[in-house]
PDB file of N, CA and C in Angstrom:
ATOM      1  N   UNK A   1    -140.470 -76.708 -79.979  1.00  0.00           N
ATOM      2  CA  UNK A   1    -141.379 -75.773 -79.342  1.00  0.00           C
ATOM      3  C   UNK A   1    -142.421 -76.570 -78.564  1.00  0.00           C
ATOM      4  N   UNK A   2    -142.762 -76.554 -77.542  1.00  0.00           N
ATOM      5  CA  UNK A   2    -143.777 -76.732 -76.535  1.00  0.00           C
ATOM      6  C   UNK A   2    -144.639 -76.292 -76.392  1.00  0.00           C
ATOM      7  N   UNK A   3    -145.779 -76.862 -75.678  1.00  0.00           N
ATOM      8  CA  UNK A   3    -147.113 -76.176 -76.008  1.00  0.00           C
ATOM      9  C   UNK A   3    -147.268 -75.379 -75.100  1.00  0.00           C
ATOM     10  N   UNK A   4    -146.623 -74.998 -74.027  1.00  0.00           N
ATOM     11  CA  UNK A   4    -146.698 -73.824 -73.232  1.00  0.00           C
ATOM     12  C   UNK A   4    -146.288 -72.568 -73.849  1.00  0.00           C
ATOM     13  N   UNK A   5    -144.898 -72.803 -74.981  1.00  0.00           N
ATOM     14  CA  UNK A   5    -144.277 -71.919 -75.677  1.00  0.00           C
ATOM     15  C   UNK A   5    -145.384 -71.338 -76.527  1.00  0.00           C
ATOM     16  N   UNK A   6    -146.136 -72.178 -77.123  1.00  0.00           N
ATOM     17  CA  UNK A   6    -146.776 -71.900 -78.423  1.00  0.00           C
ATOM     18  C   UNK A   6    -148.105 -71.097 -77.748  1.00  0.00           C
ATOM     19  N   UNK A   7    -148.773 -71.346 -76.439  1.00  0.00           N
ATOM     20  CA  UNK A   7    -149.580 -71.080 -75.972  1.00  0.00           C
ATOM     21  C   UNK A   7    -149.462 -69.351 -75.675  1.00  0.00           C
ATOM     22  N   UNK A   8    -148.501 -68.740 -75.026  1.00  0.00           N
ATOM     23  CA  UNK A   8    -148.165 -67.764 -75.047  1.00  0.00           C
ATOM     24  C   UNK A   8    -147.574 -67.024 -76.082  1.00  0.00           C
ATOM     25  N   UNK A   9    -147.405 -67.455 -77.393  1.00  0.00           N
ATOM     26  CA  UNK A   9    -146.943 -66.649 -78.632  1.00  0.00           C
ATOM     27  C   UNK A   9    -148.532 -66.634 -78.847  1.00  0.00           C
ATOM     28  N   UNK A  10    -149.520 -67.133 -78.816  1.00  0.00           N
ATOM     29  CA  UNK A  10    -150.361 -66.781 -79.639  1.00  0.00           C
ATOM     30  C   UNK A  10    -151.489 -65.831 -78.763  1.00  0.00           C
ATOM     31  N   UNK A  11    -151.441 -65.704 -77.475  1.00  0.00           N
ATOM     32  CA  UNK A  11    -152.644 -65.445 -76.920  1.00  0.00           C
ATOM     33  C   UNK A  11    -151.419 -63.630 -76.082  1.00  0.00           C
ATOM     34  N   UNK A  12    -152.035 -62.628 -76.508  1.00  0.00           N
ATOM     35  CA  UNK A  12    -151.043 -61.383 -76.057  1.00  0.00           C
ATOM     36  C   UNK A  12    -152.064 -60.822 -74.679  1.00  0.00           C
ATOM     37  N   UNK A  13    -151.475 -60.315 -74.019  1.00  0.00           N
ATOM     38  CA  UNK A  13    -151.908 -59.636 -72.612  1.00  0.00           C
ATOM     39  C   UNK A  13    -153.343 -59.117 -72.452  1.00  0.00           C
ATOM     40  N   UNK A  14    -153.104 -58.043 -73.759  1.00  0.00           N
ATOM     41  CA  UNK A  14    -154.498 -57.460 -73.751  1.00  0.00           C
ATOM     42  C   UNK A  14    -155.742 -58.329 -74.248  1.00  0.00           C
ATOM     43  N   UNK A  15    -155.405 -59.757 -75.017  1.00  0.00           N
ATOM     44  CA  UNK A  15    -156.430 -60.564 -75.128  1.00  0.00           C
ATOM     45  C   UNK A  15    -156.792 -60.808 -73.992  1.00  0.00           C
ATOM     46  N   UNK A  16    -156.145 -61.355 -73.446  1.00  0.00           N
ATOM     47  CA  UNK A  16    -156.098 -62.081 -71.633  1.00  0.00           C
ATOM     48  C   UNK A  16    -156.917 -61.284 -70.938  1.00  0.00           C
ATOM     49  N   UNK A  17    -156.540 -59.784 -71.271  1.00  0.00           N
ATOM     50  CA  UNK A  17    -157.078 -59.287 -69.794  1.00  0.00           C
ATOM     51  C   UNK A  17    -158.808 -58.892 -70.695  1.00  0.00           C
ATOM     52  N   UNK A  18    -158.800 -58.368 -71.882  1.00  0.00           N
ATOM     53  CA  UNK A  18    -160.573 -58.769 -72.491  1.00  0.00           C
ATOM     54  C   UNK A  18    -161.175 -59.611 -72.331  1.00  0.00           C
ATOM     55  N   UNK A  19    -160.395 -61.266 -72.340  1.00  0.00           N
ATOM     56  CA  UNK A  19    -161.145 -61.870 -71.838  1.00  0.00           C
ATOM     57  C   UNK A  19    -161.460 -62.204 -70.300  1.00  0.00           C
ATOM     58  N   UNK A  20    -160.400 -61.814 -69.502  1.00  0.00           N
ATOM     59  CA  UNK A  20    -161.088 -61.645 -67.980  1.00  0.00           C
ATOM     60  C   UNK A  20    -162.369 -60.814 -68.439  1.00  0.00           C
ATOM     61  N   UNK A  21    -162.068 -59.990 -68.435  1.00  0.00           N
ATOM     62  CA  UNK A  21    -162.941 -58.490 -67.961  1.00  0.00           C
ATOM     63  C   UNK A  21    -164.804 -58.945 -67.932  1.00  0.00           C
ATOM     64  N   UNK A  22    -164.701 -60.032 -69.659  1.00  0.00           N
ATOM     65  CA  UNK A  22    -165.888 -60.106 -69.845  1.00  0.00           C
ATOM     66  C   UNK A  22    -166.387 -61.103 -69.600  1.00  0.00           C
ATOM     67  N   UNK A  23    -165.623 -62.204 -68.943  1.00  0.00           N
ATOM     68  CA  UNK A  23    -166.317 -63.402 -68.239  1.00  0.00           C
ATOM     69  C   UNK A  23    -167.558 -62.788 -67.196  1.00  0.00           C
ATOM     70  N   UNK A  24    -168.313 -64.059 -66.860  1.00  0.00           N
ATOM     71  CA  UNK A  24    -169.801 -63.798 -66.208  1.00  0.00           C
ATOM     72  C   UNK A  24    -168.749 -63.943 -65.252  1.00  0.00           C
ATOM     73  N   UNK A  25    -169.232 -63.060 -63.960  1.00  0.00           N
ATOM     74  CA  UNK A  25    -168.599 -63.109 -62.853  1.00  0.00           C
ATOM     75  C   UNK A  25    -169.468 -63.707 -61.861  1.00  0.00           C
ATOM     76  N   UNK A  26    -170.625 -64.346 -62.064  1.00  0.00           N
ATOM     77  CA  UNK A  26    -171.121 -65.539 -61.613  1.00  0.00           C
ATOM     78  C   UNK A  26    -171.877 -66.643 -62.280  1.00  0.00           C
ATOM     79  N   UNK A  27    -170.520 -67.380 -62.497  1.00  0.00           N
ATOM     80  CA  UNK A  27    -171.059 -68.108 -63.570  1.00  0.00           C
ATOM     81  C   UNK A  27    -171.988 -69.319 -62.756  1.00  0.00           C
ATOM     82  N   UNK A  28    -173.120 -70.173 -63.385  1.00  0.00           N
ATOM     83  CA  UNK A  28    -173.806 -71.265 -62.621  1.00  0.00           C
ATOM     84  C   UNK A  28    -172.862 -72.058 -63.303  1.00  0.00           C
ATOM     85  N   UNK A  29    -172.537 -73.269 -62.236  1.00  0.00           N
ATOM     86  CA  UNK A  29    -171.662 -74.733 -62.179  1.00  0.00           C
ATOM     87  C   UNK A  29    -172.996 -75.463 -61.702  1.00  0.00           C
ATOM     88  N   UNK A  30    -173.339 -76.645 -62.463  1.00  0.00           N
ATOM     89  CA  UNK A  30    -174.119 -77.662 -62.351  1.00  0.00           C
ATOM     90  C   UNK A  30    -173.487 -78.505 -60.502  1.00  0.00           C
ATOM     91  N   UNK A  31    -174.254 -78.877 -60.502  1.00  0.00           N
ATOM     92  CA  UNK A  31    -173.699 -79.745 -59.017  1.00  0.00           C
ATOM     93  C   UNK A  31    -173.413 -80.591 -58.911  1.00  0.00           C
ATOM     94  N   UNK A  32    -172.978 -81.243 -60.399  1.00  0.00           N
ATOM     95  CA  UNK A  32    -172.656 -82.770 -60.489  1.00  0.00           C
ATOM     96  C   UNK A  32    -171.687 -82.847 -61.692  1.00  0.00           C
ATOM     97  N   UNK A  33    -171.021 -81.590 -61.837  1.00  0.00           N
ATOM     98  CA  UNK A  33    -169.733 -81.361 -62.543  1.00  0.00           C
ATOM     99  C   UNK A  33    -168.533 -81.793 -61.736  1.00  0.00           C
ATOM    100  N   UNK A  34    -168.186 -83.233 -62.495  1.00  0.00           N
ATOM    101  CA  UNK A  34    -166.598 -83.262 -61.751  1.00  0.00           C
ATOM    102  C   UNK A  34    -165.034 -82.003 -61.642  1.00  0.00           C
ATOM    103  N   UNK A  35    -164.344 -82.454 -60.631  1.00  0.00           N
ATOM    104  CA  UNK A  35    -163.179 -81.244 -61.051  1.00  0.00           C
ATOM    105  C   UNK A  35    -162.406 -81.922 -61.580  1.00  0.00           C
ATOM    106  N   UNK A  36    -161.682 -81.072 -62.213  1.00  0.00           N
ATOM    107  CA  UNK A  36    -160.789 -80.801 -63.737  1.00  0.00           C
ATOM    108  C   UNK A  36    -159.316 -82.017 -63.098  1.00  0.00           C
ATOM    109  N   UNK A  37    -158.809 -82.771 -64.032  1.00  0.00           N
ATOM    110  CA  UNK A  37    -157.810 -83.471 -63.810  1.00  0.00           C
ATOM    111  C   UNK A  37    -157.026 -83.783 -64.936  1.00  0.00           C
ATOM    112  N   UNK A  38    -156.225 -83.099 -64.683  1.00  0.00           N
ATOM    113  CA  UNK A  38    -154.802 -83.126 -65.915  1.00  0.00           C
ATOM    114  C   UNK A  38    -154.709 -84.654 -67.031  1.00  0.00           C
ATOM    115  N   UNK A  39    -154.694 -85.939 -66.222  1.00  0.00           N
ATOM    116  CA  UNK A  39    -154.581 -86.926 -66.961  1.00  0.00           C
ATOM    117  C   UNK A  39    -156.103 -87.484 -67.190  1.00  0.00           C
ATOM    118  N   UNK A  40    -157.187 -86.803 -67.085  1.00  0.00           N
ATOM    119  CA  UNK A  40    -158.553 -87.166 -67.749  1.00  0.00           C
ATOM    120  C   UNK A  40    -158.945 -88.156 -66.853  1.00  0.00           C
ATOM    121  N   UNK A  41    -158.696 -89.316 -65.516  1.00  0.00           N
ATOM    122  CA  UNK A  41    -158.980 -90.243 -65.248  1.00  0.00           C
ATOM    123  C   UNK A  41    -159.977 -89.569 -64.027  1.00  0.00           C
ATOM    124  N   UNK A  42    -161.035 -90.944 -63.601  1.00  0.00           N
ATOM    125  CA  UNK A  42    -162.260 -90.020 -62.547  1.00  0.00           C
ATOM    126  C   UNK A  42    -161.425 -89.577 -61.548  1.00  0.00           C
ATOM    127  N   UNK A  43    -161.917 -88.776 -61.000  1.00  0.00           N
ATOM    128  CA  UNK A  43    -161.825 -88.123 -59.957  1.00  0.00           C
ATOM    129  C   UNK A  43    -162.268 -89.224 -58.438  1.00  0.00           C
ATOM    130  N   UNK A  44    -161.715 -89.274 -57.289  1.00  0.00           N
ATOM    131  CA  UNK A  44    -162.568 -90.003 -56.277  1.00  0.00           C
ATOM    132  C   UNK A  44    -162.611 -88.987 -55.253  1.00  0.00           C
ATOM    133  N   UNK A  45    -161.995 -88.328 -54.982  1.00  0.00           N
ATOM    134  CA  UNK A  45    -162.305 -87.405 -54.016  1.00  0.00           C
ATOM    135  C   UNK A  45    -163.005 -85.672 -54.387  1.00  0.00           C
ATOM    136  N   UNK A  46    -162.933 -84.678 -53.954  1.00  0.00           N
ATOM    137  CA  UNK A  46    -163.457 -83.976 -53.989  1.00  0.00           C
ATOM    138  C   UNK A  46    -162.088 -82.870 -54.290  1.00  0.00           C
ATOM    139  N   UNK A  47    -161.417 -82.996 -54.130  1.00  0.00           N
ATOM    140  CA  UNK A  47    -160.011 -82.229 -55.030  1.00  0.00           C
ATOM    141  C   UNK A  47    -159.062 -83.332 -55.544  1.00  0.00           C
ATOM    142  N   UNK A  48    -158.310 -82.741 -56.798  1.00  0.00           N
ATOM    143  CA  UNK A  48    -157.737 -83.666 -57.795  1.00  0.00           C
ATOM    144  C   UNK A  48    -156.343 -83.652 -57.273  1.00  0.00           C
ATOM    145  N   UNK A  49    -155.701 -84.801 -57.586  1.00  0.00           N
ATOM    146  CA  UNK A  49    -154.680 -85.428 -57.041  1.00  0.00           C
ATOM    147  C   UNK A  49    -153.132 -84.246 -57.193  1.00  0.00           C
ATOM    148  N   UNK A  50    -153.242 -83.351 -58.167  1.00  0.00           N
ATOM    149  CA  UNK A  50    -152.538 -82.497 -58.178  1.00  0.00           C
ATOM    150  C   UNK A  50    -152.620 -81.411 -57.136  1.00  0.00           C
ATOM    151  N   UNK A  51    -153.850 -80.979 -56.812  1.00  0.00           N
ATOM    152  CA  UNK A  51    -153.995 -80.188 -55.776  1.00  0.00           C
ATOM    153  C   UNK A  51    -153.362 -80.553 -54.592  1.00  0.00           C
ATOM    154  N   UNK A  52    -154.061 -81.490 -54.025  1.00  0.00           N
ATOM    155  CA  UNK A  52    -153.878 -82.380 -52.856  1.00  0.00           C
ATOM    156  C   UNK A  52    -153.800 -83.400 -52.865  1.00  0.00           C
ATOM    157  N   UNK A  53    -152.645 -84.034 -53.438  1.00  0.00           N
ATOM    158  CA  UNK A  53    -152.654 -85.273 -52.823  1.00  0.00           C
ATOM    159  C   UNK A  53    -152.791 -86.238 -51.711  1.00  0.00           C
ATOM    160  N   UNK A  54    -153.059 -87.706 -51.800  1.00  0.00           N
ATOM    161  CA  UNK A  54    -153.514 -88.847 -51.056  1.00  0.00           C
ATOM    162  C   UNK A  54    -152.385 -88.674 -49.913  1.00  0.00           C
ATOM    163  N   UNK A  55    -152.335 -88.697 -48.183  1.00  0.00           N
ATOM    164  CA  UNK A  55    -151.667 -88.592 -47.423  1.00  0.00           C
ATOM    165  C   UNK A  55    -150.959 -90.202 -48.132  1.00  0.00           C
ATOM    166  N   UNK A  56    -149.674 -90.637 -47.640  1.00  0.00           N
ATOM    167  CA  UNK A  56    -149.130 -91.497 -48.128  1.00  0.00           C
ATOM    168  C   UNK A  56    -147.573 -91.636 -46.451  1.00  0.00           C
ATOM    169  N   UNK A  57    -147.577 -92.378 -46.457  1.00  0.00           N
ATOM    170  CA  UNK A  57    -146.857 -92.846 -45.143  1.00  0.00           C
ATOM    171  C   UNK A  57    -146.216 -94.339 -45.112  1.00  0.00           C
ATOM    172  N   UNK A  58    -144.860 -94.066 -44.424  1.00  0.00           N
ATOM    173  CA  UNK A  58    -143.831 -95.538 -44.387  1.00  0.00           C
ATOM    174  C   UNK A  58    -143.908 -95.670 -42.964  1.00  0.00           C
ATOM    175  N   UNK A  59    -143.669 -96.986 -42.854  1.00  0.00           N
ATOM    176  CA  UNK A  59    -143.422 -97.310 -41.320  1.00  0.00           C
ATOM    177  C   UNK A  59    -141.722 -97.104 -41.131  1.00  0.00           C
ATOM    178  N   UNK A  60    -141.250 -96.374 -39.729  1.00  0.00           N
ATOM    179  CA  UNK A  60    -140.188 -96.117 -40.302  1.00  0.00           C
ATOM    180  C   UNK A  60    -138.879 -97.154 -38.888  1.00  0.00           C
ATOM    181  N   UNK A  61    -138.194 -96.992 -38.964  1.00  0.00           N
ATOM    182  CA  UNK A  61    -137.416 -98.160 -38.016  1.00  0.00           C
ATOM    183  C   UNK A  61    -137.547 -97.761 -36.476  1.00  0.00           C
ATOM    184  N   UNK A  62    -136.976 -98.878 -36.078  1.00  0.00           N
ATOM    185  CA  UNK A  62    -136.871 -98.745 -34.253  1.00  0.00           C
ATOM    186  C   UNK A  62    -136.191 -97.714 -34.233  1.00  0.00           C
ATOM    187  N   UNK A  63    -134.571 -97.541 -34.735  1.00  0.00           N
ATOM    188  CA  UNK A  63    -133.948 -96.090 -34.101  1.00  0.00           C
ATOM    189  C   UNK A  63    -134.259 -95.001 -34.683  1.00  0.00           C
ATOM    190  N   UNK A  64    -134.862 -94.636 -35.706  1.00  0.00           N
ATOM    191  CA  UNK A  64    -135.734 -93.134 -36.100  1.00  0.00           C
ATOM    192  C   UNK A  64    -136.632 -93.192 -35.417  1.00  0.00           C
ATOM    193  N   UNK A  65    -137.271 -93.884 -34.597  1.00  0.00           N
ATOM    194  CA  UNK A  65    -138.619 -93.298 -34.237  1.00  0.00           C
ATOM    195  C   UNK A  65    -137.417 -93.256 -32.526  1.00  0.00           C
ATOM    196  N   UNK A  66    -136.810 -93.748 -32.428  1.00  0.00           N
ATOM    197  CA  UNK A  66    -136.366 -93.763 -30.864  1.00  0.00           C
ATOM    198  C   UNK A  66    -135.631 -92.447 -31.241  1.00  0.00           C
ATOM    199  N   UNK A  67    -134.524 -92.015 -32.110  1.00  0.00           N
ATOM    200  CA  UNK A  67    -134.371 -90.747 -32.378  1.00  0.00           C
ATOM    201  C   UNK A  67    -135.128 -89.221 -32.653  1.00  0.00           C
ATOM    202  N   UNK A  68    -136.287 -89.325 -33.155  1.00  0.00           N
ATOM    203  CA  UNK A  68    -137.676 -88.470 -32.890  1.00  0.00           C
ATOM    204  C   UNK A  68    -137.875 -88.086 -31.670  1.00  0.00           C
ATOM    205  N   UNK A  69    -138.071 -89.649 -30.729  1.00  0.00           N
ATOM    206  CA  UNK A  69    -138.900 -89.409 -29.853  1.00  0.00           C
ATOM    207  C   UNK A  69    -137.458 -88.551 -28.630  1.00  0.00           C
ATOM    208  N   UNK A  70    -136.348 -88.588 -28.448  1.00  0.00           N
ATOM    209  CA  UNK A  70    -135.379 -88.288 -27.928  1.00  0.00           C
ATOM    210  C   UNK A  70    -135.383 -86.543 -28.053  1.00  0.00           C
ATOM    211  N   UNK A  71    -134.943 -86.156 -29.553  1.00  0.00           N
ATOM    212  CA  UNK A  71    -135.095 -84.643 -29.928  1.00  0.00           C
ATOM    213  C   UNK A  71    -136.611 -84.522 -29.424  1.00  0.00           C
ATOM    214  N   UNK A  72    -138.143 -84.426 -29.442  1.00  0.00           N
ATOM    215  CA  UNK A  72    -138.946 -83.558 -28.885  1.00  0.00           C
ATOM    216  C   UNK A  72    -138.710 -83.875 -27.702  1.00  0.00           C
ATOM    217  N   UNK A  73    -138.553 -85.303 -26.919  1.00  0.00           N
ATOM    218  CA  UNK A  73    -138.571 -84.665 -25.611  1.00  0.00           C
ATOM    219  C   UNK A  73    -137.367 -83.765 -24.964  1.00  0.00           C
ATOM    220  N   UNK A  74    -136.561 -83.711 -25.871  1.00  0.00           N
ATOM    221  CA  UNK A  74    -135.371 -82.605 -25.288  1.00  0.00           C
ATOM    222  C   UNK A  74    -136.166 -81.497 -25.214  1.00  0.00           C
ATOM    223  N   UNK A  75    -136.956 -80.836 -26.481  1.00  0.00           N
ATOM    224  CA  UNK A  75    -137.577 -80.080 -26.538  1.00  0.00           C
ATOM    225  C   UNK A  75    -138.301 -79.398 -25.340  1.00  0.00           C
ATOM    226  N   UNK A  76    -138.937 -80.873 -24.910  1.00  0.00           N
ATOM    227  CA  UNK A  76    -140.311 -80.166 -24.120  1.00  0.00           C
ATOM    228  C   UNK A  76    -139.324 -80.094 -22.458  1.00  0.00           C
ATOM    229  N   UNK A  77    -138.256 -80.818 -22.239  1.00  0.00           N
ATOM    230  CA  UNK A  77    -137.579 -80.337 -21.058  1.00  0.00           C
ATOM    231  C   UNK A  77    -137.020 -78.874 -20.926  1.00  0.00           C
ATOM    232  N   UNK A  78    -136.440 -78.554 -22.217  1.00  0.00           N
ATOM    233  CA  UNK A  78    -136.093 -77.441 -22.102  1.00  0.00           C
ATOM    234  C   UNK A  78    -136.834 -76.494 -21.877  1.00  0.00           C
ATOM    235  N   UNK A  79    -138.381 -76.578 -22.481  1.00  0.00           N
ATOM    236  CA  UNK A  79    -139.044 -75.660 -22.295  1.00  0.00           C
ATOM    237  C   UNK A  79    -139.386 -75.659 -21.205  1.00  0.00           C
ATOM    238  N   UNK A  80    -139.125 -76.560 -20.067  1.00  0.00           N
ATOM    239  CA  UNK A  80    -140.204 -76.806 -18.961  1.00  0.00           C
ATOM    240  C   UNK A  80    -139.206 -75.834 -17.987  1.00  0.00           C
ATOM    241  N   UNK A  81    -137.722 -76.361 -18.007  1.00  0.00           N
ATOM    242  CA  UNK A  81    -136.819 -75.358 -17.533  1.00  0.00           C
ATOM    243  C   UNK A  81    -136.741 -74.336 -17.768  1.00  0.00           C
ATOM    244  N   UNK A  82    -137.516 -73.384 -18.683  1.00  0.00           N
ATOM    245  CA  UNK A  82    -137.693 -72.286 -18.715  1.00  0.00           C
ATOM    246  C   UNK A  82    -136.513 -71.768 -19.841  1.00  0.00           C
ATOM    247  N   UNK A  83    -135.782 -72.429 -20.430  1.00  0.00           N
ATOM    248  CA  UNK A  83    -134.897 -72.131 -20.739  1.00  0.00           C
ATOM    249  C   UNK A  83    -135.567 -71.886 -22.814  1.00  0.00           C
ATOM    250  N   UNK A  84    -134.447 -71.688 -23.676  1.00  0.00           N
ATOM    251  CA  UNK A  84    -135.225 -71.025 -24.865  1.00  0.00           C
ATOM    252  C   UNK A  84    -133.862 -71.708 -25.990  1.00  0.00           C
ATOM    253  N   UNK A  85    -134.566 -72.458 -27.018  1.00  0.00           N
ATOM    254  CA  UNK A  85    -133.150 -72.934 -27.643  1.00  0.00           C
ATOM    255  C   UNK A  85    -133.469 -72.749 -29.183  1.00  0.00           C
ATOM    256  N   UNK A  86    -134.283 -71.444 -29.243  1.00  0.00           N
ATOM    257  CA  UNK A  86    -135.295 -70.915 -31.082  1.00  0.00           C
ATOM    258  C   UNK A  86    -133.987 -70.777 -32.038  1.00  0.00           C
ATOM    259  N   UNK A  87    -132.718 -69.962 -31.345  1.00  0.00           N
ATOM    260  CA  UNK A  87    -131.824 -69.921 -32.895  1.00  0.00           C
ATOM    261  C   UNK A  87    -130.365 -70.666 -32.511  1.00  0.00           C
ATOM    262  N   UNK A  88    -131.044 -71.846 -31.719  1.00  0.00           N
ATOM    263  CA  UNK A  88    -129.723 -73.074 -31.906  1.00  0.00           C
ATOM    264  C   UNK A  88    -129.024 -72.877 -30.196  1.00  0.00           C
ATOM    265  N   UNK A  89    -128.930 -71.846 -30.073  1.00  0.00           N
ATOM    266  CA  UNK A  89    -128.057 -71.390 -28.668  1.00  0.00           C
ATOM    267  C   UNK A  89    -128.937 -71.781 -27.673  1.00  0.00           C
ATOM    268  N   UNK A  90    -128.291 -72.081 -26.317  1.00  0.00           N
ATOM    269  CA  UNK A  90    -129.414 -72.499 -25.602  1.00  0.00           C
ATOM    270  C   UNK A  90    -129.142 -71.783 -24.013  1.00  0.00           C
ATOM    271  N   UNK A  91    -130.365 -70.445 -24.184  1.00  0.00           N
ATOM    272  CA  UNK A  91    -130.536 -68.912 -23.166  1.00  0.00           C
ATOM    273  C   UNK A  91    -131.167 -69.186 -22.621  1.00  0.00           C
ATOM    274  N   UNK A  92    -131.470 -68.305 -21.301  1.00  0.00           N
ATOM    275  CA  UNK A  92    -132.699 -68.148 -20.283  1.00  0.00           C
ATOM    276  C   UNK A  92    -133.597 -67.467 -21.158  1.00  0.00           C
ATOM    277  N   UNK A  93    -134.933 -67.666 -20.836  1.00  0.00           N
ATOM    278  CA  UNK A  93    -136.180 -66.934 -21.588  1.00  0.00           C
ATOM    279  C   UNK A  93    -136.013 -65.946 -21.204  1.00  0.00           C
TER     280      UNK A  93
END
């Protein structure tokens, strides 16, 4: 049994929703309360790594980026020709 399992055998709907009901619905938060992070370690940014994670990026080879750059500019010709290629087929606008 898991503690998600065990968490929901013990706590039933109508507890849940009593205890919504009677929370302060504006509660005061100090201004120097960190946010909440699953593995307890500080926080450095201003949302926790589960939320949003750190952008993270590879450098990627000569022919993927020469292949990228090939498909949008097909893209932007087609569009310039007036032409429309949204569900694969490629129509007059």
């Amino acid at each position: 049994m898991n503690d998600r399992t065990s968490i929901e055998e013990s706590i039933s709907d109508e507890e849940l929703t009593r205890l919504a009901l009677s929370a302060d619905r504006y509660p005061v938060i100090d201004a120097n309360t960190m946010p909440w992070r699953p593995g307890g370690d500080a926080v450095t940014g201003l949302l926790p790594d589960w939320y949003m994670p750190a952008p993270s990026g590879r450098r990627r080879g000569r022919g993927a980026q020469v292949a990228i750059g090939v498909i949008i500019a097909s893209f932007v010709i087609i569009n310039a020709l007036g032409l429309c290629i949204t569900y694969g087929f490629l129509t007059l606008a």
